[in-house]
PDB file of N, CA and C in Angstrom:
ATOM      1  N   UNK A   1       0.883  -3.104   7.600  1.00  0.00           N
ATOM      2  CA  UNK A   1       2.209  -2.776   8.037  1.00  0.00           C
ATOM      3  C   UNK A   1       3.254  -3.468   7.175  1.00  0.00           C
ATOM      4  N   UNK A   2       2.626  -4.659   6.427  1.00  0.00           N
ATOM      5  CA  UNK A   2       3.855  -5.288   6.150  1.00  0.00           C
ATOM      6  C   UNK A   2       4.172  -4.056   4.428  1.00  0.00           C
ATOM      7  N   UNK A   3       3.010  -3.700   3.513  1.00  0.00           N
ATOM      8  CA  UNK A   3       3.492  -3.411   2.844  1.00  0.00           C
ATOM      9  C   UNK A   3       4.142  -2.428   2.840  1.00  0.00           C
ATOM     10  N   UNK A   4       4.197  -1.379   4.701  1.00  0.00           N
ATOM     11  CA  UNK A   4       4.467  -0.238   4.760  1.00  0.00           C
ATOM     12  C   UNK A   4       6.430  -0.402   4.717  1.00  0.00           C
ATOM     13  N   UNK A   5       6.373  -1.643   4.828  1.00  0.00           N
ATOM     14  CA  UNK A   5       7.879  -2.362   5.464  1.00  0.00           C
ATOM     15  C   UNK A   5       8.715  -2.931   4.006  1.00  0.00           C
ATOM     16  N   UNK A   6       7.833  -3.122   2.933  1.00  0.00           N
ATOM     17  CA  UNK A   6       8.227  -3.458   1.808  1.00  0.00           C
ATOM     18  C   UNK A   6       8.997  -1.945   1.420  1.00  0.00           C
ATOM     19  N   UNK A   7       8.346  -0.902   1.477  1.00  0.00           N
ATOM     20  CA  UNK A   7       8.877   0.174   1.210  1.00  0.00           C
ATOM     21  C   UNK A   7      10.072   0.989   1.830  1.00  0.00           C
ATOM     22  N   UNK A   8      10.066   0.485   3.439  1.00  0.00           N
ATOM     23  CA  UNK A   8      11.042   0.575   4.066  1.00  0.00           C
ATOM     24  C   UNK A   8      12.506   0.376   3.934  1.00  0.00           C
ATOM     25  N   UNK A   9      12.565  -1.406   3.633  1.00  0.00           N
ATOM     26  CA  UNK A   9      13.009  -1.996   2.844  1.00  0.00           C
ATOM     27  C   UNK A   9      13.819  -2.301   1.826  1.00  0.00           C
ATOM     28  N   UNK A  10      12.820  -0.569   0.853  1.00  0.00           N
ATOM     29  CA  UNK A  10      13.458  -0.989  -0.588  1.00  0.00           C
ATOM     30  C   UNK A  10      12.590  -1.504  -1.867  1.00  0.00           C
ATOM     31  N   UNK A  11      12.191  -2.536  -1.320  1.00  0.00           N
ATOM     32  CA  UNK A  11      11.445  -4.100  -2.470  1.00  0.00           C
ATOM     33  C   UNK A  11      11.041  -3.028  -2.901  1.00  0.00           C
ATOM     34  N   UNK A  12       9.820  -2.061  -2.890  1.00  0.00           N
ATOM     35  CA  UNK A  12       9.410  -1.581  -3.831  1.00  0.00           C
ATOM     36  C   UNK A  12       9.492  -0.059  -3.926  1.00  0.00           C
ATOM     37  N   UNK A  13       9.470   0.543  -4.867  1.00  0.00           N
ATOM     38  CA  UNK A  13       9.920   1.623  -5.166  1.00  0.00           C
ATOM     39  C   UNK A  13       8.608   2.485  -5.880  1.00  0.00           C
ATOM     40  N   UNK A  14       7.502   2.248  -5.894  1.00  0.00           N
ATOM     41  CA  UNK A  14       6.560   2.524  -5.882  1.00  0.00           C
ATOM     42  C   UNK A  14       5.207   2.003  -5.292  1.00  0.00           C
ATOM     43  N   UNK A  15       4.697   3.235  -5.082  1.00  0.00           N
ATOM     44  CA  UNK A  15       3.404   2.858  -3.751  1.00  0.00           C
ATOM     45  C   UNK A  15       2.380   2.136  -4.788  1.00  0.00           C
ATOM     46  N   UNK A  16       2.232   2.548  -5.786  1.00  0.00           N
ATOM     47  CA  UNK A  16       1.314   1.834  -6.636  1.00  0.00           C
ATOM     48  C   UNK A  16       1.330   0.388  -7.088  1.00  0.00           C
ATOM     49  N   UNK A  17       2.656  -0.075  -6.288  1.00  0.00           N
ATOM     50  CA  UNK A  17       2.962  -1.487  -6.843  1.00  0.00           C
ATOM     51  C   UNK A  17       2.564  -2.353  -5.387  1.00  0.00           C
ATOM     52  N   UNK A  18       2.550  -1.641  -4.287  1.00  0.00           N
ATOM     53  CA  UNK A  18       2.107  -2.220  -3.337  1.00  0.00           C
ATOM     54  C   UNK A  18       0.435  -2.193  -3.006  1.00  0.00           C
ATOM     55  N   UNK A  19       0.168  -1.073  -3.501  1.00  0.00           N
ATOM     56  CA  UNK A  19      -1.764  -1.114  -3.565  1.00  0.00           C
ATOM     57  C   UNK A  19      -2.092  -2.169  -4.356  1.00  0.00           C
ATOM     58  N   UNK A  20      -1.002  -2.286  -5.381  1.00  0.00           N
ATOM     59  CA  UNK A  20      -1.949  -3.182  -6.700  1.00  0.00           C
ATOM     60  C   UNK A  20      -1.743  -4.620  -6.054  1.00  0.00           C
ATOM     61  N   UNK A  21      -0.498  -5.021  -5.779  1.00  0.00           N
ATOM     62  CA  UNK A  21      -0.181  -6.201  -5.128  1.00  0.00           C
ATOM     63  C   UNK A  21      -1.173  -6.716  -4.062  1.00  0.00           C
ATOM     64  N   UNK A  22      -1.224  -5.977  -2.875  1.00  0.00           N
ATOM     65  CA  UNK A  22      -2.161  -6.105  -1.992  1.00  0.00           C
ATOM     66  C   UNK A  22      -3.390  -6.091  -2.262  1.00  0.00           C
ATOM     67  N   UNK A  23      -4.163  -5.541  -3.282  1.00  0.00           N
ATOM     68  CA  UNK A  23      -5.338  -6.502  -4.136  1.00  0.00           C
ATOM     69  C   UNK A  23      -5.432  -7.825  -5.024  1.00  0.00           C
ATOM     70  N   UNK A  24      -4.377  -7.571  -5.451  1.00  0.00           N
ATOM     71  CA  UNK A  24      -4.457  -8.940  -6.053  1.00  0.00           C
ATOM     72  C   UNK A  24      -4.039 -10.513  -5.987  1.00  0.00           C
ATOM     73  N   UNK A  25      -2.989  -9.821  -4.909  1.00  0.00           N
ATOM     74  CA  UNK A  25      -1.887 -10.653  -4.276  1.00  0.00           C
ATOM     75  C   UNK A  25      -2.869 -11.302  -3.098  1.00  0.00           C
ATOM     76  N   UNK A  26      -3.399 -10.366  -2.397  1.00  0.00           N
ATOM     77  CA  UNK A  26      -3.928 -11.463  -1.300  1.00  0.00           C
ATOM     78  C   UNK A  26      -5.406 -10.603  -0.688  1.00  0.00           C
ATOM     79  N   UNK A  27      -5.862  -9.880  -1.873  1.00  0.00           N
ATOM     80  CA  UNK A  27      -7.898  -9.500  -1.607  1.00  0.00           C
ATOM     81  C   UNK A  27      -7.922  -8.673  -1.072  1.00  0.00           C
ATOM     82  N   UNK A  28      -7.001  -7.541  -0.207  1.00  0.00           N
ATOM     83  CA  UNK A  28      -7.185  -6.335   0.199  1.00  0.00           C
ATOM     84  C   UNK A  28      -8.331  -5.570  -0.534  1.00  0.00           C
ATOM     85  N   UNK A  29      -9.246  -4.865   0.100  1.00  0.00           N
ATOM     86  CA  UNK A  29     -10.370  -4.597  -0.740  1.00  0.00           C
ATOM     87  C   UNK A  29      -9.903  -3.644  -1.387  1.00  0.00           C
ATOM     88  N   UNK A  30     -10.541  -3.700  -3.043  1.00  0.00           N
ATOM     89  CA  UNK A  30     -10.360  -2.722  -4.054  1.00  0.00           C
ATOM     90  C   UNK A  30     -10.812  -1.104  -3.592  1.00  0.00           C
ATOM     91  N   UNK A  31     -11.873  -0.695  -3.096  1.00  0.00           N
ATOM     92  CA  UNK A  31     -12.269   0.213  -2.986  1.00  0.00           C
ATOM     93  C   UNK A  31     -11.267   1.120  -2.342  1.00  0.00           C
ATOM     94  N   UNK A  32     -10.421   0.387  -1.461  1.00  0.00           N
ATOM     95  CA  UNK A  32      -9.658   1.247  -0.608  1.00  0.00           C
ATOM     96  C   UNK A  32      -8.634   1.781  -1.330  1.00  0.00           C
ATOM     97  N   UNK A  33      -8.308   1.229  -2.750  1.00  0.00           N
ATOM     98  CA  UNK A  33      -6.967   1.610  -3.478  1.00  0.00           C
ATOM     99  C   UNK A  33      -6.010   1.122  -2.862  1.00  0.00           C
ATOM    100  N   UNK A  34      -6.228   0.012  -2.469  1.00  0.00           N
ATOM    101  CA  UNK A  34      -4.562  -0.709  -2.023  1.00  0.00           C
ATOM    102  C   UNK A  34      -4.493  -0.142  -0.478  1.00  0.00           C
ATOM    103  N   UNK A  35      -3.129  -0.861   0.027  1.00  0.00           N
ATOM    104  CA  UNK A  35      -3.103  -0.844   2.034  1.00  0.00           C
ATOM    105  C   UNK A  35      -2.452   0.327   1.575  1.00  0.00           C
ATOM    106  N   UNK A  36      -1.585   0.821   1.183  1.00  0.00           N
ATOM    107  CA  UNK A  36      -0.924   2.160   0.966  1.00  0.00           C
ATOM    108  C   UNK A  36      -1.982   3.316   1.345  1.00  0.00           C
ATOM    109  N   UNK A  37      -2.982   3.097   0.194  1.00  0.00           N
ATOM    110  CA  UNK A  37      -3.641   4.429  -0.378  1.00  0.00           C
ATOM    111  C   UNK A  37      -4.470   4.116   1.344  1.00  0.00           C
ATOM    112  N   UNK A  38      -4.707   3.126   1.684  1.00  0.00           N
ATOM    113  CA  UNK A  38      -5.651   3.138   2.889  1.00  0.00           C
ATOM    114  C   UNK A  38      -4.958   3.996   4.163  1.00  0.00           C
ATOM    115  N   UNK A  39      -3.503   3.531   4.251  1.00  0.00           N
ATOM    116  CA  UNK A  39      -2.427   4.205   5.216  1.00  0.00           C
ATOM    117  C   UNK A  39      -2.655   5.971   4.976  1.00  0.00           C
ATOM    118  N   UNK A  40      -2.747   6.310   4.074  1.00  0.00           N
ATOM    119  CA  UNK A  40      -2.744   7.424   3.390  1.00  0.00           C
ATOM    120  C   UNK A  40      -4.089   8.271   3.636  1.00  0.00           C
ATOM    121  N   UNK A  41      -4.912   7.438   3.635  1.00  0.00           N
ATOM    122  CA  UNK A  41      -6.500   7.773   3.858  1.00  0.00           C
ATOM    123  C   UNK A  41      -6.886   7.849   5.000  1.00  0.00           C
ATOM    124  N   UNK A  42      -6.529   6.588   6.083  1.00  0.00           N
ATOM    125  CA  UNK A  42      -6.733   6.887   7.150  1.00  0.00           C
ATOM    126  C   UNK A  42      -5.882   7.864   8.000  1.00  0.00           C
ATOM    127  N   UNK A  43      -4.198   8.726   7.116  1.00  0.00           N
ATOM    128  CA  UNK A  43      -3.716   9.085   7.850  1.00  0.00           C
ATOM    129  C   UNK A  43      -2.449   8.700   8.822  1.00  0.00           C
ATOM    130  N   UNK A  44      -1.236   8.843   8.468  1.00  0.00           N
ATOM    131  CA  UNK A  44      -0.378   8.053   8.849  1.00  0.00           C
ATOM    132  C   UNK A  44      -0.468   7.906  10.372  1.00  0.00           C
ATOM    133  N   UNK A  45      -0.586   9.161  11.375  1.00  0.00           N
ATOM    134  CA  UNK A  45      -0.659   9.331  12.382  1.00  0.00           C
ATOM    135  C   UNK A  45      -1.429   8.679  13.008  1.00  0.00           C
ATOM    136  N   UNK A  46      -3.182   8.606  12.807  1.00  0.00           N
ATOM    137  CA  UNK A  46      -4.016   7.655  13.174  1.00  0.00           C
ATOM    138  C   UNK A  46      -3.668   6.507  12.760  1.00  0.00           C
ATOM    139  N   UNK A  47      -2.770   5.891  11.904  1.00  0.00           N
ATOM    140  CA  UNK A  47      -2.462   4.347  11.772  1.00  0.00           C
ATOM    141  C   UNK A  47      -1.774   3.884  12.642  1.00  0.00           C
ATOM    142  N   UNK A  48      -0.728   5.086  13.037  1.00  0.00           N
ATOM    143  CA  UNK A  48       0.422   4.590  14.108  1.00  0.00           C
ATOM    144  C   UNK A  48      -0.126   4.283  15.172  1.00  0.00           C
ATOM    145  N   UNK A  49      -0.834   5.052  15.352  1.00  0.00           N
ATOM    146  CA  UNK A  49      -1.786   5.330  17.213  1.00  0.00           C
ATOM    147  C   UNK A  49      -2.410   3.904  17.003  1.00  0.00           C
ATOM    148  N   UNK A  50      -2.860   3.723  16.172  1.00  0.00           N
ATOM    149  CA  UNK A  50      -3.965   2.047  16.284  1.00  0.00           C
ATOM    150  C   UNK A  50      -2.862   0.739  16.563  1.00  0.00           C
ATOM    151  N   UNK A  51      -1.717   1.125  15.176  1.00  0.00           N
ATOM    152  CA  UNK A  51      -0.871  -0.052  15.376  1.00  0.00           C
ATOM    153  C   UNK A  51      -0.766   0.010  17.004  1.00  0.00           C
ATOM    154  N   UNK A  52      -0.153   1.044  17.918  1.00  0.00           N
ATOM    155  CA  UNK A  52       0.592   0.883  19.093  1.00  0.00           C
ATOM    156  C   UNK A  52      -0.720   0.674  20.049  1.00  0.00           C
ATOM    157  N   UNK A  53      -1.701   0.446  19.829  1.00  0.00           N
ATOM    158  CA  UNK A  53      -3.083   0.364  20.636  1.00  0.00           C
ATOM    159  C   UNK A  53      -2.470  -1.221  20.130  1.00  0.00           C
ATOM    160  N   UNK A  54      -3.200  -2.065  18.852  1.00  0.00           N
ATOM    161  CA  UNK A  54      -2.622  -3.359  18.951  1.00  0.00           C
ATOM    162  C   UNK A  54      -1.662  -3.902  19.526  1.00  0.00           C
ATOM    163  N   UNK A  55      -0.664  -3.113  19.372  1.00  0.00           N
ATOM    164  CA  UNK A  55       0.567  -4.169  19.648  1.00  0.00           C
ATOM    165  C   UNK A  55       0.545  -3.916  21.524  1.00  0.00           C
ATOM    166  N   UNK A  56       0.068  -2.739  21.857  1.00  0.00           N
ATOM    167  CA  UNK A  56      -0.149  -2.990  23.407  1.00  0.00           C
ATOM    168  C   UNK A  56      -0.905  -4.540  23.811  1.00  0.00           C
ATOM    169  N   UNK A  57      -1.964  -4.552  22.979  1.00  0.00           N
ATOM    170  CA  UNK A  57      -2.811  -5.685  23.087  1.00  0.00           C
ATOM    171  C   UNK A  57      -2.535  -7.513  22.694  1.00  0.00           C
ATOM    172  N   UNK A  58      -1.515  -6.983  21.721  1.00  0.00           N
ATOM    173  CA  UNK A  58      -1.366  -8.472  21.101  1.00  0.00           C
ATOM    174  C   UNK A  58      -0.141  -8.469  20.426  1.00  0.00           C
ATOM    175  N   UNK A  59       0.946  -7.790  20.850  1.00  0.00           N
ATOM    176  CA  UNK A  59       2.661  -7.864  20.883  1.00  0.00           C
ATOM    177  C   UNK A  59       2.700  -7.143  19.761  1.00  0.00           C
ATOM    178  N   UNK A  60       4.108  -7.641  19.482  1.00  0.00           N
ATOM    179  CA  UNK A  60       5.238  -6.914  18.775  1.00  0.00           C
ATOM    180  C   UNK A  60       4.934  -7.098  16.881  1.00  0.00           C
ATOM    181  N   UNK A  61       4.618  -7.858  16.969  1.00  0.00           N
ATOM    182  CA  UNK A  61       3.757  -8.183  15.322  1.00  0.00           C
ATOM    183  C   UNK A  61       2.595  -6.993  15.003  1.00  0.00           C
ATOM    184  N   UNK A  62       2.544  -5.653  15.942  1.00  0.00           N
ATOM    185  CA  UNK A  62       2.206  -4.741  15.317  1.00  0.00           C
ATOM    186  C   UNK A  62       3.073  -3.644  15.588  1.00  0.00           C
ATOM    187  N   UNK A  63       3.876  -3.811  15.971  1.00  0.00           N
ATOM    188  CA  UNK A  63       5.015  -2.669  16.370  1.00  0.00           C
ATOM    189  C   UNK A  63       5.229  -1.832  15.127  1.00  0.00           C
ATOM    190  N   UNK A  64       4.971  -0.403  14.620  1.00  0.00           N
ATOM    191  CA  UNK A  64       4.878  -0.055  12.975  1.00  0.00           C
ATOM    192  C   UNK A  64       6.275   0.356  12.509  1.00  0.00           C
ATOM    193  N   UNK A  65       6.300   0.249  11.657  1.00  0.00           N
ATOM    194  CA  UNK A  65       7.913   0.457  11.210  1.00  0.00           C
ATOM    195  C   UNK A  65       8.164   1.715  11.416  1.00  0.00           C
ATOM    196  N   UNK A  66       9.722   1.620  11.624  1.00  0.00           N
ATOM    197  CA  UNK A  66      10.131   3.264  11.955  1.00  0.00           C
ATOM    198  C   UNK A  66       9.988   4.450  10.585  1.00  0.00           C
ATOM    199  N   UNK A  67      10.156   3.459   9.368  1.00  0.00           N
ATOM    200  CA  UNK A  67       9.559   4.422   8.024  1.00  0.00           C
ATOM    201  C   UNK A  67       8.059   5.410   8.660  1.00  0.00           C
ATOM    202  N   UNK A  68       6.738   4.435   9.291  1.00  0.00           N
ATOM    203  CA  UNK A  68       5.832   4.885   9.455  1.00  0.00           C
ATOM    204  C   UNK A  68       5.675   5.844  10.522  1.00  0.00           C
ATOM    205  N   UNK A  69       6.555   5.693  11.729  1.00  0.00           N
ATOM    206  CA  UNK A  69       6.642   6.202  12.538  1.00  0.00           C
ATOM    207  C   UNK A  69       7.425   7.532  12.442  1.00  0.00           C
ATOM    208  N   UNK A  70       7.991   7.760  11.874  1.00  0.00           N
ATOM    209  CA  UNK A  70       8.630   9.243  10.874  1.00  0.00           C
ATOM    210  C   UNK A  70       7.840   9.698  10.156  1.00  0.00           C
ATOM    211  N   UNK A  71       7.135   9.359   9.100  1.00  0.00           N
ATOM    212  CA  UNK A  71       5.935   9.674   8.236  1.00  0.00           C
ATOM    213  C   UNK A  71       4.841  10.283   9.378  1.00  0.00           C
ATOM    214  N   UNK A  72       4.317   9.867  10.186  1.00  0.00           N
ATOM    215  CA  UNK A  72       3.186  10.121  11.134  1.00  0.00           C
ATOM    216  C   UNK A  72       3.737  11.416  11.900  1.00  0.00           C
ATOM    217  N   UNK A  73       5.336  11.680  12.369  1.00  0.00           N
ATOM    218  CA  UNK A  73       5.873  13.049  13.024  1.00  0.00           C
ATOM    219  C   UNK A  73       5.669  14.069  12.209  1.00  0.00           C
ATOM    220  N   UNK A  74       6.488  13.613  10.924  1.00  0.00           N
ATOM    221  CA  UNK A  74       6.484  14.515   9.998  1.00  0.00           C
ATOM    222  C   UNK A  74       5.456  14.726   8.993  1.00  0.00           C
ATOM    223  N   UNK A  75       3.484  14.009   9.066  1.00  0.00           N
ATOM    224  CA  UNK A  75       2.800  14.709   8.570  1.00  0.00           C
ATOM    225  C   UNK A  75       2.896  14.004   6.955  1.00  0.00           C
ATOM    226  N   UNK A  76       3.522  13.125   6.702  1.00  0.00           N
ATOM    227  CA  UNK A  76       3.691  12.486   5.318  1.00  0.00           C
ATOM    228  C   UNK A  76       2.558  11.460   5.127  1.00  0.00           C
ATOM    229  N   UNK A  77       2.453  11.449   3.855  1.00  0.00           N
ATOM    230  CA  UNK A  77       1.672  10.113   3.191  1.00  0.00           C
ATOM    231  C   UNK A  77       2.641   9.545   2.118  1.00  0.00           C
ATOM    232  N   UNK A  78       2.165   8.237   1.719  1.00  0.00           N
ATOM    233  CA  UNK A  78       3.132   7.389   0.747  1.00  0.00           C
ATOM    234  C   UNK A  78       2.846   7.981  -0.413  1.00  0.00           C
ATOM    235  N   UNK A  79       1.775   8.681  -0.835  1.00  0.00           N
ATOM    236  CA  UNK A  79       1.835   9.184  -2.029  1.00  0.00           C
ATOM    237  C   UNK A  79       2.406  10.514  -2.424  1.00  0.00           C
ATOM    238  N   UNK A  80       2.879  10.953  -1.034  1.00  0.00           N
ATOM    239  CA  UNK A  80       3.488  12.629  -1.149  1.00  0.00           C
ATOM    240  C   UNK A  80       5.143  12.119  -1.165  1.00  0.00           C
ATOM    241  N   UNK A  81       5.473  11.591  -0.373  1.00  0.00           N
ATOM    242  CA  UNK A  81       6.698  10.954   0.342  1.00  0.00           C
ATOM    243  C   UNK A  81       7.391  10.030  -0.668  1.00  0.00           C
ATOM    244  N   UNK A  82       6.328   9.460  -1.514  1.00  0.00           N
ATOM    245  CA  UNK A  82       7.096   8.220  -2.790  1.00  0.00           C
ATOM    246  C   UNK A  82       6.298   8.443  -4.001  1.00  0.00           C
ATOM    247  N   UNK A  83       5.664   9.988  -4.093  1.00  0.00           N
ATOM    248  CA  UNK A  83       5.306   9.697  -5.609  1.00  0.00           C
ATOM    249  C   UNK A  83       5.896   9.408  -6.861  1.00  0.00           C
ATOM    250  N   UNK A  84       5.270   8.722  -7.284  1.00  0.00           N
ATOM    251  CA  UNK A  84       5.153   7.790  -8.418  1.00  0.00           C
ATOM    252  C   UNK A  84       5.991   8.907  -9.426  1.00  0.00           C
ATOM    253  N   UNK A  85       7.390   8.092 -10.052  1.00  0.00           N
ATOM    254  CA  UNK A  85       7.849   9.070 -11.243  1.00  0.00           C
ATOM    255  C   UNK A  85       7.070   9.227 -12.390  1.00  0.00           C
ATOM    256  N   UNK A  86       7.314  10.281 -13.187  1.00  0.00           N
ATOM    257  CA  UNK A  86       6.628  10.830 -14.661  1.00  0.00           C
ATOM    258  C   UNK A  86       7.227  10.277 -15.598  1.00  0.00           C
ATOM    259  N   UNK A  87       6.591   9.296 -16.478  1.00  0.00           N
ATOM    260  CA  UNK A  87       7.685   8.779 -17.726  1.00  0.00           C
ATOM    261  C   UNK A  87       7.810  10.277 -18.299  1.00  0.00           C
ATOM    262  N   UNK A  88       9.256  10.031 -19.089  1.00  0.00           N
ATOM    263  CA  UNK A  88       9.549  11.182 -20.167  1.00  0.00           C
ATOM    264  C   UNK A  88       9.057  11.273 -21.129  1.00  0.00           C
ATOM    265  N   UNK A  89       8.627  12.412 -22.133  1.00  0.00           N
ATOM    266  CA  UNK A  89       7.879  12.289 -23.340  1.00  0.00           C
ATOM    267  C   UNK A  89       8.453  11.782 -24.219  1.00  0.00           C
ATOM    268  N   UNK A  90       7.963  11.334 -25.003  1.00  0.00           N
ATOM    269  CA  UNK A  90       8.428  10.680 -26.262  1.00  0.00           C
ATOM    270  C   UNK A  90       8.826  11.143 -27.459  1.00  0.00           C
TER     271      UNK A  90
END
């Protein structure tokens, strides 16, 4: 959630900078392609439903951001919703 909140935010302006971060930054497993690509994989909608299953269980420190909670109505992923720009040719 938090990197879903970085994007929220602002800080970052690409999803690929938060997958990469969140591996390297603090061991998120590689396979998953970063918490993004995982949000994305598992589905924004099923992420929301789990966050609000947690945070029923163990407060407000999973409450999901309203970025995610729009993404999950409207059927979005971070990679449709913030893809990554095309450098220009050279």
């Amino acid at each position: 959630m938090e990197a879903a909140r970085t994007v929220e935010d602002h800080v970052i302006t690409d999803p690929r900078e938060a997958d990469v971060g969140s591996i390297l930054g603090f061991g998120f497993a590689p396979f998953t392609g970063g918490t993004l690509s995982y949000i994305d994989f598992m589905g924004p909608k099923k992420f929301v439903e789990l966050c609000h299953k947690l945070e029923a269980k163990y407060g407000s420190r999973f409450t999901p951001p309203k970025l995610l909670e729009e993404m999950a109505t409207k059927g979005e992923t971070f990679y449709g919703r913030f893809a990554p720009k095309k450098a220009a040719a050279a």
